[in-house]
Protein backbone atom coordinates (compact mmCIF):
# COMPACT_ATOMS: atom_id res chain seq x y z
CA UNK A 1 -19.33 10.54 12.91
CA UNK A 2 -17.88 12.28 9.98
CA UNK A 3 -18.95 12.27 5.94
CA UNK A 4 -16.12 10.28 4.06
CA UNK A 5 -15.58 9.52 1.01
CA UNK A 6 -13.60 6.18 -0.35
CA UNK A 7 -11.95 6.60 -4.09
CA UNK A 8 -10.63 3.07 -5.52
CA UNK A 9 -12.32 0.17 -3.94
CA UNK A 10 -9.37 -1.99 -4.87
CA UNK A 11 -8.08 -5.46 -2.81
CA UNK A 12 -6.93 -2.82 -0.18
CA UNK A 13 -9.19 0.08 -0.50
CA UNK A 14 -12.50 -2.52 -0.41
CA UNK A 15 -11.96 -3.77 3.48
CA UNK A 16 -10.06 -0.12 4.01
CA UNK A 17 -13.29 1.55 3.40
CA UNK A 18 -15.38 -1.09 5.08
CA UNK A 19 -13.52 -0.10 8.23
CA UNK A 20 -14.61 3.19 7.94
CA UNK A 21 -17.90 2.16 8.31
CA UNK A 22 -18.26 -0.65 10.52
CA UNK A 23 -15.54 0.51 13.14
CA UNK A 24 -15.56 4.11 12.16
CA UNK A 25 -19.40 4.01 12.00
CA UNK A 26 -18.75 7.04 9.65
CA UNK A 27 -21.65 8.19 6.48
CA UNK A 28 -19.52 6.43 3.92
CA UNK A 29 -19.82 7.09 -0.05
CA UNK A 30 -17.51 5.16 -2.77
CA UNK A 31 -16.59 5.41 -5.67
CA UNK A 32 -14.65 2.90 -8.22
CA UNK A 33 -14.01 2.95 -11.60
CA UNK A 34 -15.76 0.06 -12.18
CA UNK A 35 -19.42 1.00 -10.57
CA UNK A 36 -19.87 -2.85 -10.09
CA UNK A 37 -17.88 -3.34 -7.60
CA UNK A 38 -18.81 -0.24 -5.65
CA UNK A 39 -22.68 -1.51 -5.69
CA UNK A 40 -21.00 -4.41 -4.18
CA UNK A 41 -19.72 -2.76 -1.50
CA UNK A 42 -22.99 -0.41 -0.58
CA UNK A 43 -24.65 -3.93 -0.74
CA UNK A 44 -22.43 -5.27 2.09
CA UNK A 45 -21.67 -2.80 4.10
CA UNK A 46 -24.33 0.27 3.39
CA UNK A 47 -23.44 4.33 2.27
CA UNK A 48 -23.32 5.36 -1.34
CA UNK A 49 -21.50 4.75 -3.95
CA UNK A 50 -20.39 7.92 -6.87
CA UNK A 51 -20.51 7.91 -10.31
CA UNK A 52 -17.36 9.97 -10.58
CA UNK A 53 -14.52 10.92 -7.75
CA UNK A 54 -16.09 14.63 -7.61
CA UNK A 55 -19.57 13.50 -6.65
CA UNK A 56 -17.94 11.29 -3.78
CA UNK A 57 -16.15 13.82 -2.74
CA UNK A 58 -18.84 16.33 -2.23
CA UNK A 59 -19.67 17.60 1.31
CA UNK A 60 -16.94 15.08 2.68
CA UNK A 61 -14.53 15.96 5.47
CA UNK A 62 -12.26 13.46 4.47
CA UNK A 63 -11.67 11.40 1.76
CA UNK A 64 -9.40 9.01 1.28
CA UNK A 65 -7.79 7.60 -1.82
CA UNK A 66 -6.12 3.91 -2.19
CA UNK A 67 -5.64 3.77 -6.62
CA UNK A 68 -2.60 2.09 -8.84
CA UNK A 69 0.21 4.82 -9.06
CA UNK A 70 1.04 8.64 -9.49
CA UNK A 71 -0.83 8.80 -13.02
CA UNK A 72 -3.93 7.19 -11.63
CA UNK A 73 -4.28 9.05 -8.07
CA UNK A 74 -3.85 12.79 -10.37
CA UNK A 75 -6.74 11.30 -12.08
CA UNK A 76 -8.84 11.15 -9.71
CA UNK A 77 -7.92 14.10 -7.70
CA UNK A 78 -7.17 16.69 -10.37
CA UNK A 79 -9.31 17.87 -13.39
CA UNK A 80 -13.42 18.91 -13.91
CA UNK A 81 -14.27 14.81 -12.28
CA UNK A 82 -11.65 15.00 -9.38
CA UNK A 83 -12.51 14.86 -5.99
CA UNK A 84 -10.27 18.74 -5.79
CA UNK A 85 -12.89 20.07 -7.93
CA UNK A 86 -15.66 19.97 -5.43
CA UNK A 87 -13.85 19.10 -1.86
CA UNK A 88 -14.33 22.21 0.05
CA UNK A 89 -12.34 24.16 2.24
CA UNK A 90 -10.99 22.60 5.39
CA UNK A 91 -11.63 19.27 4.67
CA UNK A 92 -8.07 16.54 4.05
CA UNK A 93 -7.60 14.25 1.61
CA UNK A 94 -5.60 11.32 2.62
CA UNK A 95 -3.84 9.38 0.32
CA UNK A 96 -3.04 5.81 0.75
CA UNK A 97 -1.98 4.79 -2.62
CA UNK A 98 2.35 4.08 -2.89
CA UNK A 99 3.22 6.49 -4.89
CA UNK A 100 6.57 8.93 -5.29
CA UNK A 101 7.21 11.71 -2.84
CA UNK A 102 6.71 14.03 -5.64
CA UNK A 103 2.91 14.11 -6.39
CA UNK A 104 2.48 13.85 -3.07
CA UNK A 105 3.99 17.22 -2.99
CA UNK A 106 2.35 18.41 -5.87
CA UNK A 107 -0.79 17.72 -4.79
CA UNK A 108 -0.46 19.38 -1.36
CA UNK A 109 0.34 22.40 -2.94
CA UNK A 110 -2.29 22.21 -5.44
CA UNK A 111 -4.54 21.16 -2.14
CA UNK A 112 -2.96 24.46 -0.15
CA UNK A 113 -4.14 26.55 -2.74
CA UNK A 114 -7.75 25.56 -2.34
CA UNK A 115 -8.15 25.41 1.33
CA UNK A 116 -7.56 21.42 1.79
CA UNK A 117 -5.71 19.51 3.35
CA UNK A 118 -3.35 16.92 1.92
CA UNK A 119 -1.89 14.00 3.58
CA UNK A 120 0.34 11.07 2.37
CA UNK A 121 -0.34 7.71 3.97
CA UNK A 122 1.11 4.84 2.08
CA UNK A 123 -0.17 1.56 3.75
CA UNK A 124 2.24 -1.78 5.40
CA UNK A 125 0.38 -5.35 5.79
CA UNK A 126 -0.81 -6.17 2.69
CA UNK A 127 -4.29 -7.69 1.25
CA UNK A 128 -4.64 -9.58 4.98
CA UNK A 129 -3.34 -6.30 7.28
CA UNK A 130 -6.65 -4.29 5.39
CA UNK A 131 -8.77 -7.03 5.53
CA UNK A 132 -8.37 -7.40 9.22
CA UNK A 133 -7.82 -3.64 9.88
CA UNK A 134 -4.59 -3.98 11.29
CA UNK A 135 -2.53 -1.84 8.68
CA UNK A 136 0.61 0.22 9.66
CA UNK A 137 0.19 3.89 8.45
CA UNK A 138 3.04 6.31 7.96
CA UNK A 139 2.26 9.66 7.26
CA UNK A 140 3.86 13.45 5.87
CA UNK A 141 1.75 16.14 6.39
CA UNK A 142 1.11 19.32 8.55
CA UNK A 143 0.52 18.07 12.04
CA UNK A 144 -2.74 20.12 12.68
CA UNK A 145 -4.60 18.01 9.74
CA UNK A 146 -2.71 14.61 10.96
CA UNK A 147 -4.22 15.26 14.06
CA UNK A 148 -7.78 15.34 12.62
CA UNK A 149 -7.42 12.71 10.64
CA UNK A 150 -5.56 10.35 12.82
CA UNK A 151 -8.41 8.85 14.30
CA UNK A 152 -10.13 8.21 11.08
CA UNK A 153 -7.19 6.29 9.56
CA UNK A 154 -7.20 4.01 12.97
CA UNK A 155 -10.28 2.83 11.69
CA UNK A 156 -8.35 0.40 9.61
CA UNK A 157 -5.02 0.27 11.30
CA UNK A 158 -3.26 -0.86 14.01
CA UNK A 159 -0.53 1.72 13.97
CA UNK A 160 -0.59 5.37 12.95
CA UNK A 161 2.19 8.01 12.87
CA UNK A 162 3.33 11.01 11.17
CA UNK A 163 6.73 10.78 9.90
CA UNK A 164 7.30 14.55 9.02
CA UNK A 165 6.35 16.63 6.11
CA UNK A 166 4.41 16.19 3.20
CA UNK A 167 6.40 12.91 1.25
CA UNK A 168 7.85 11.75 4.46
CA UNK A 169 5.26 8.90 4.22
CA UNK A 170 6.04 8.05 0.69
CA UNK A 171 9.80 7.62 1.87
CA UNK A 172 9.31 6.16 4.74
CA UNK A 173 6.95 3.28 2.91
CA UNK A 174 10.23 3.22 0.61
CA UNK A 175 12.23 2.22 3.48
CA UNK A 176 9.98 -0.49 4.06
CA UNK A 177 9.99 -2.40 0.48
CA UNK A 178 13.82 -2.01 0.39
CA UNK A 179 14.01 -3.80 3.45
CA UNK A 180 11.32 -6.24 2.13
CA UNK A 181 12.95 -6.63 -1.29
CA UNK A 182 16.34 -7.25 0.83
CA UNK A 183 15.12 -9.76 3.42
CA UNK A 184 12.93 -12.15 0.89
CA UNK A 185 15.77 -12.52 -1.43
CA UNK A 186 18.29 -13.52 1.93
CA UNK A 187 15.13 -15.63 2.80
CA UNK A 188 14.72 -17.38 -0.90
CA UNK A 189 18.74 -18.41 -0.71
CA UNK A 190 18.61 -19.74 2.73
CA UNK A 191 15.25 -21.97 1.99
CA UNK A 192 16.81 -23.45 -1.50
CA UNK A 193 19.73 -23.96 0.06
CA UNK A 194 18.56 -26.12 3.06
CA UNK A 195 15.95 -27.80 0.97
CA UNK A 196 19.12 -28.50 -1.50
CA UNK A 197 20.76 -30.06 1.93
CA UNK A 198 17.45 -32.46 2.62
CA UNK A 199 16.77 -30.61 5.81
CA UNK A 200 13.13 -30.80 6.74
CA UNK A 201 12.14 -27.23 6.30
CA UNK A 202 9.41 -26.93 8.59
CA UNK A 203 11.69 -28.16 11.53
CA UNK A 204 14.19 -25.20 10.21
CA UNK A 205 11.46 -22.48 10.12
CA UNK A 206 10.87 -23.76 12.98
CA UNK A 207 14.02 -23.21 15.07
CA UNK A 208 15.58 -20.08 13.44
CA UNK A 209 12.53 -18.17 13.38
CA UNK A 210 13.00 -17.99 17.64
CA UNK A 211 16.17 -16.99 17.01
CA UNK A 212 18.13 -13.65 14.99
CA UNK A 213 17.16 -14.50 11.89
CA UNK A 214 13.66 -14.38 12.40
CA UNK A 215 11.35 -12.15 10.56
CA UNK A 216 7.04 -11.99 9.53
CA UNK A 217 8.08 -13.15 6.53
CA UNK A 218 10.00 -16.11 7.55
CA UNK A 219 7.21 -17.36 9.50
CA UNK A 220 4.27 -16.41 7.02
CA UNK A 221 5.70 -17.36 3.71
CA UNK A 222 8.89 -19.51 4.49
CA UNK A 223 6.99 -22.89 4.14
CA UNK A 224 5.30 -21.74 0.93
CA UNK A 225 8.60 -20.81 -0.29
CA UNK A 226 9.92 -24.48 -0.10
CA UNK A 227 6.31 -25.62 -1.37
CA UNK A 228 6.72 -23.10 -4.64
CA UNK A 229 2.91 -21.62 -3.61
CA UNK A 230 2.85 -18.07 -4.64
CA UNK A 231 -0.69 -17.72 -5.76
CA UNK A 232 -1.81 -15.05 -3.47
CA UNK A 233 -0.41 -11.89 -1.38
CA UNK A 234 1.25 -8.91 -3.20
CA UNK A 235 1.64 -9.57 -6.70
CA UNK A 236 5.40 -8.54 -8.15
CA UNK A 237 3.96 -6.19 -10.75
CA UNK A 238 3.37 -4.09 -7.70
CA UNK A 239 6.82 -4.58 -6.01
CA UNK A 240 8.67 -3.76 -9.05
CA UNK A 241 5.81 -0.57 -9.20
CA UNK A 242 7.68 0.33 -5.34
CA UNK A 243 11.07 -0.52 -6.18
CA UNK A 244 11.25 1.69 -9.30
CA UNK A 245 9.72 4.65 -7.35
CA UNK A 246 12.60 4.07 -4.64
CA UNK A 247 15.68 3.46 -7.33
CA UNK A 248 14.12 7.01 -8.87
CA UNK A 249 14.00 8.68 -5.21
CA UNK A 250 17.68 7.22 -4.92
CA UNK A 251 18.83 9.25 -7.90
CA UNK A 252 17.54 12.44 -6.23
CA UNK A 253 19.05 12.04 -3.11
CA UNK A 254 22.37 10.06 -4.02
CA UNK A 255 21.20 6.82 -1.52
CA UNK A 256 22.85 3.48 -3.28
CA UNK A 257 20.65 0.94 -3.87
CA UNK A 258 22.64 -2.09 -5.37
CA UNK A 259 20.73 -4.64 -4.14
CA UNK A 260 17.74 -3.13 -4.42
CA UNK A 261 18.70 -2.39 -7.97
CA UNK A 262 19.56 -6.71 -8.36
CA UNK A 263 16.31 -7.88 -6.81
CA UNK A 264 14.59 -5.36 -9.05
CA UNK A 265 15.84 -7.59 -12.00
CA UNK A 266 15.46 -10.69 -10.23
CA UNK A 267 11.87 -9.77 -10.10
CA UNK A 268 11.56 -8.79 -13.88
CA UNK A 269 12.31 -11.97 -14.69
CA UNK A 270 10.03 -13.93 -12.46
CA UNK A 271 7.65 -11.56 -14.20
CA UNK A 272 9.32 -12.99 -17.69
CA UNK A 273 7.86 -16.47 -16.31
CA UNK A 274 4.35 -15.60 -15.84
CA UNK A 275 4.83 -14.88 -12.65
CA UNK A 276 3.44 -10.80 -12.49
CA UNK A 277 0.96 -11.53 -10.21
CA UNK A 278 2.75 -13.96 -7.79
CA UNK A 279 3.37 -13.02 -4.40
CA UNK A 280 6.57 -11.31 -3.45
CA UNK A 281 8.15 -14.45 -2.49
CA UNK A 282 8.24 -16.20 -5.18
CA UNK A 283 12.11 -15.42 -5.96
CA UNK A 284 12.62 -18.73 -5.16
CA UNK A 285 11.35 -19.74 -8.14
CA UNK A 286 14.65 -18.67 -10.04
CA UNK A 287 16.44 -20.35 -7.75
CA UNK A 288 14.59 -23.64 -7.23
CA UNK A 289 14.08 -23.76 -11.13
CA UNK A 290 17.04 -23.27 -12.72
């Protein structure tokens, strides 16, 4: 049993933390920036809850972070309230908020400095993969603190590795919503154009998913792609959050991203709709409703 601490108790972070101490039967504390909803939590699942980030993060040997972007995870790292301020020597912070490469850099410097440990773990799976603690980690860090914290992060995951240094997490989880971004808009065309045809849809899904063309998100949002549901899974204000990071990464390393750079906009104006907090999948819509 280790002492953890939990900063941003967020659609992933709330079941991520859970984990942690259910599975991970670990002394957990929280903290959230609204203290509602990390009273919530102690009520379900026991520990403590923080009043700020520092408090949490006092005494812990690891805490873990899962916030909104770069701005928001320096905020509660950095400054008199962040968890920096009174982590102590030895201990790792492990990030799983998406963020850019670079403050995950400049925070394992600032981190060396001090005596801690910092490792980037941006999260794959989504609201369901961290509610049923089955989340695929990928990690940059030194390999002495992945090792110690590997088996902390399992808690919630079903797959673990470290992809290299410090930001090789980051870009690796960039990898991954490129390819998203890629495959749902391929997916969106070929579902408008066999519903244009009359096919029955199911009986497509069906058959192609056995075959090359099949993918998780063929067979878990295909159907509610041709039914124009997109109430639920990861909202497009955070995709477009992902995709910017990876067009700005793409600058720095001279990668082209033109379809990327399209779906981007195909996104901003599904966000133009009312659509910001749809699921990913929803850029159908612009082509079922013209």
């Amino acid at each position: 049993m280790a002492k953890v601490a939990f900063i941003g108790l967020g659609v992933m972070g709330y079941p991520m933390a859970g984990y942690l101490k259910s599975k991970g039967g670990h002394e957990v504390t929280v903290y959230n920036r609204t203290t509602a909803k990390a009273q919530k939590w102690v009520e379900e699942f026991g520990g403590n809850f923080a009043e700020t980030p520092r408090e949490a993060a006092a005494g812990a040997d690891f805490v873990f972070c899962c916030v909104g972007n770069d701005d928001d995870l320096r905020g509660v790292v950095l400054g008199e309230d962040g968890a920096f301020a009174e982590m102590s020597s030895g201990s790792i912070l492990i990030d799983n908020t998406t963020t850019s490469a670079e403050v995950a850099r400049e925070l394992y410097a600032i981190g060396k400095e001090k005596g801690i440990s910092f490792i980037d773990a941006p999260v794959s799976g989504g609201q369901a993969g961290a509610e049923n603690g089955v989340l695929t980690v990928m990690c940059g860090g030194d390999a002495d603190s992945y090792a110690k914290a590997e088996p902390q992060i399992m808690a919630f995951a079903r797959a673990c590795r470290r992809m290299g240094d410090i930001g090789a997490g980051q870009t690796t989880k960039m990898v991954n919503q490129i390819c998203i971004a890629g495959l749902l808009q391929g997916l969106a065309e070929g579902m408008n154009f066999g519903s244009k045809a009359g096919l029955d849809m199911d009986a497509v899904i069906d058959v192609i998913s056995k075959g090359a063309a099949g993918s998780w998100q063929m067979e878990n949002r295909g159907s509610t792609m041709c039914k124009g549901e997109f109430d639920f899974g990861f909202a497009i204000d955070w995709m477009r959050k992902d995709l910017g990071i990876c067009l700005a990464e793409a600058k720095n390393n001279g990668a082209r991203l033109p379809v990327t750079a399209m779906i981007d906009q195909f996104y901003a104006q599904v966000q133009a709709r009312g659509g910001s907090r749809w699921d990913t999948s929803s850029l159908m819509h612009l082509l079922a409703n013209d």
